[in-house]
Protein backbone atom coordinates (compact mmCIF):
# COMPACT_ATOMS: atom_id res chain seq x y z
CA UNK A 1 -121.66 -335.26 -47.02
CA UNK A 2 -124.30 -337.94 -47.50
CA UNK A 3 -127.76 -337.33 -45.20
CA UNK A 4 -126.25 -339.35 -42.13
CA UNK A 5 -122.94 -337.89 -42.08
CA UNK A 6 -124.67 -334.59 -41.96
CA UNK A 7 -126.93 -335.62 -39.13
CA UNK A 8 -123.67 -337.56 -37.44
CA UNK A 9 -121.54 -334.18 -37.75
CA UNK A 10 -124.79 -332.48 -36.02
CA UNK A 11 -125.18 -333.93 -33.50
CA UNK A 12 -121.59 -333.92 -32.54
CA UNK A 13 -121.11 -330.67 -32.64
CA UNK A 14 -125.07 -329.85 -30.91
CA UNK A 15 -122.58 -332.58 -28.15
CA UNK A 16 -119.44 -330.26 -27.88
CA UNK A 17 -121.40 -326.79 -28.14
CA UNK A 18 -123.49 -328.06 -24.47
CA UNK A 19 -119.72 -327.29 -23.06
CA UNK A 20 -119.97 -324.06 -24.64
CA UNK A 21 -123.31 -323.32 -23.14
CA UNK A 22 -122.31 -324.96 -19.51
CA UNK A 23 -118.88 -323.04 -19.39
CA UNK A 24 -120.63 -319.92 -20.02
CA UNK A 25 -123.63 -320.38 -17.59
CA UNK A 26 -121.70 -322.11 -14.86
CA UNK A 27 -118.14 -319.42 -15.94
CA UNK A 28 -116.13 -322.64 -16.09
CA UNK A 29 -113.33 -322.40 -17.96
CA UNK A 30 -112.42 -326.20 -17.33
CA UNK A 31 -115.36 -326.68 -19.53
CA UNK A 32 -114.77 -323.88 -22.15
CA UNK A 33 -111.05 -324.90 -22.65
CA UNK A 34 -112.90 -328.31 -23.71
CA UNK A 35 -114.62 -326.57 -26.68
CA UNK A 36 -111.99 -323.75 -27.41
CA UNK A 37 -108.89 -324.54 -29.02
CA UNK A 38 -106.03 -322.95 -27.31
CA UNK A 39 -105.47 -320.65 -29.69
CA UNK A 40 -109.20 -319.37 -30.83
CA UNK A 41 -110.33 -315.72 -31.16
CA UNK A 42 -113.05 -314.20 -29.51
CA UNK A 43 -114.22 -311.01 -31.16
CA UNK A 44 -116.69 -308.17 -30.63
CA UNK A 45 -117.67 -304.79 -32.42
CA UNK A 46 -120.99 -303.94 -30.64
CA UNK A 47 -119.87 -300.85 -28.75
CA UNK A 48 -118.46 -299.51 -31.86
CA UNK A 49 -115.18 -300.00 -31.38
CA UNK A 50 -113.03 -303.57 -32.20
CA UNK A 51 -113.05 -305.89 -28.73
CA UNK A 52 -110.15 -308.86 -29.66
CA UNK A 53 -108.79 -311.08 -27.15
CA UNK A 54 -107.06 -314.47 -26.88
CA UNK A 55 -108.81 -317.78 -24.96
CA UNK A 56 -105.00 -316.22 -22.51
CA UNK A 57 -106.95 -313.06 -22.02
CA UNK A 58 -110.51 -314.04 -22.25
CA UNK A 59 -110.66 -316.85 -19.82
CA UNK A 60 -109.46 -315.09 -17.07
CA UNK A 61 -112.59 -312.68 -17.04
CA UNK A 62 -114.61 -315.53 -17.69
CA UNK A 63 -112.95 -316.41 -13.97
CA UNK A 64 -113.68 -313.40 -12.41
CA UNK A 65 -117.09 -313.06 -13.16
CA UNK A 66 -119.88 -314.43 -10.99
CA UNK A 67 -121.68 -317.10 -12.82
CA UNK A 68 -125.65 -316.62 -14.19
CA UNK A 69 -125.87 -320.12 -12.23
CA UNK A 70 -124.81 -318.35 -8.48
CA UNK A 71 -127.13 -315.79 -9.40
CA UNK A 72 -130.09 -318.25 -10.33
CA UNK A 73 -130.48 -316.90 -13.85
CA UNK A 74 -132.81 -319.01 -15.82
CA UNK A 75 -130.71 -320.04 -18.78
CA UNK A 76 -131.22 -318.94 -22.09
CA UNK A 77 -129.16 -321.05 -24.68
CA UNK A 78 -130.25 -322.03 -27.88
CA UNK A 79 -128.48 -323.17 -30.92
CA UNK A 80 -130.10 -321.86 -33.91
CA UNK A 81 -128.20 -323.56 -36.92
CA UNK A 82 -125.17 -325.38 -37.47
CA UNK A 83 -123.72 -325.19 -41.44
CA UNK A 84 -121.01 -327.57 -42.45
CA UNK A 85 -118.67 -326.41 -45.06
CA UNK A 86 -117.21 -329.79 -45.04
CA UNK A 87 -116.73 -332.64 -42.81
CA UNK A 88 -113.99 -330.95 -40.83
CA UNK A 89 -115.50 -327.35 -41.00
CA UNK A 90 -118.56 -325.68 -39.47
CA UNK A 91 -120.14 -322.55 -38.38
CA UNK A 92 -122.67 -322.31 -35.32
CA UNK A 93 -125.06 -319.32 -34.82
CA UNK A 94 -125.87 -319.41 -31.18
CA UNK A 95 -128.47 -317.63 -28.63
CA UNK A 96 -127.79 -317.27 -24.98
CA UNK A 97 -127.73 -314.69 -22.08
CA UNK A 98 -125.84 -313.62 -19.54
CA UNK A 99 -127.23 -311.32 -17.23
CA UNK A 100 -129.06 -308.46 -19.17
CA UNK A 101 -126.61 -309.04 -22.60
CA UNK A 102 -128.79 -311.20 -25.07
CA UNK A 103 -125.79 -312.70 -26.96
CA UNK A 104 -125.91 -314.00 -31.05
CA UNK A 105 -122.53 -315.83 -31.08
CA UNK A 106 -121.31 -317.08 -34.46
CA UNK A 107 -118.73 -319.80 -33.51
CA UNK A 108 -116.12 -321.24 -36.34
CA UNK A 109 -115.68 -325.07 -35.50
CA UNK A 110 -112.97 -327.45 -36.61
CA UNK A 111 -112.57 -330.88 -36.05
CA UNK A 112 -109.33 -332.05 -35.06
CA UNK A 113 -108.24 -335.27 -33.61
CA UNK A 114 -112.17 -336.29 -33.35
CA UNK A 115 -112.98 -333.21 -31.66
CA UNK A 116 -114.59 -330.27 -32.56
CA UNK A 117 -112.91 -327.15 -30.82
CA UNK A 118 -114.56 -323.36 -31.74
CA UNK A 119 -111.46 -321.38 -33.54
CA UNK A 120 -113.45 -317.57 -33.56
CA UNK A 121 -116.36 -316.60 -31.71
CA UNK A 122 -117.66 -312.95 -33.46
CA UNK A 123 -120.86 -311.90 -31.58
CA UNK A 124 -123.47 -308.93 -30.76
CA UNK A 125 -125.16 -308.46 -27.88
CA UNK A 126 -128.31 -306.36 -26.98
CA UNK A 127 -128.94 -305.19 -23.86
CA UNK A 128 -133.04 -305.94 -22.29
CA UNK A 129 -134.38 -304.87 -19.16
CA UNK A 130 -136.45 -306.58 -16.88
């Protein structure tokens, strides 16, 4: 990847991941089925024991949860690096909040078709107080 492809691929995927952050603060899963492909992962060990679901089970809590946005959370979202292991492959280590759970989210991206669509999302979250 030459030093504009790598800033290209960046900035598409900085693009896609603001439906990441949106769907999450607004719980829209219009807007996360945008970035997730269909059949991603999402994946969690913090509580000490293994938390895997599919985007089948994982939306529909995303649903039933009231949004950071209706409760007028400020919004903490950051992305703090995006590695390419090749044009078509990249990993995204993310910040963001959601309620008191402070979230580092490492997201596995493809590109497929043009898009880039998150295939695992591992994370830990920590739990602050006001």
């Amino acid at each position: 990847m030459t030093a504009a492809d790598h800033a290209a691929a960046y900035a598409e995927v900085a693009h896609a991941l603001a439906d990441y952050f949106d769907g999450l603060y607004f719980s829209d899963t219009k807007r996360l089925s945008r970035i997730f492909h269909p059949q991603a992962i999402y994946a969690c060990a913090t509580e000490g024991e293994l938390m895997h679901l599919t985007m089948q089970e994982y939306f529909p809590i995303v649903d039933k949860r009231p949004s950071p946005a209706s409760r007028s959370e400020p919004r903490v979202d950051s992305i703090v690096s995006i590695e390419f292991a090749g044009p078509v492959t990249a990993v995204a280590k993310l910040n963001c909040a959601i309620g008191p759970k402070h979230f580092t989210d490492f997201l596995t991206l493809v590109k497929l078709d043009g898009r880039w669509l998150i295939m695992a999302k591992v994370f830990h979250f920590d739990m602050q107080s006001n």
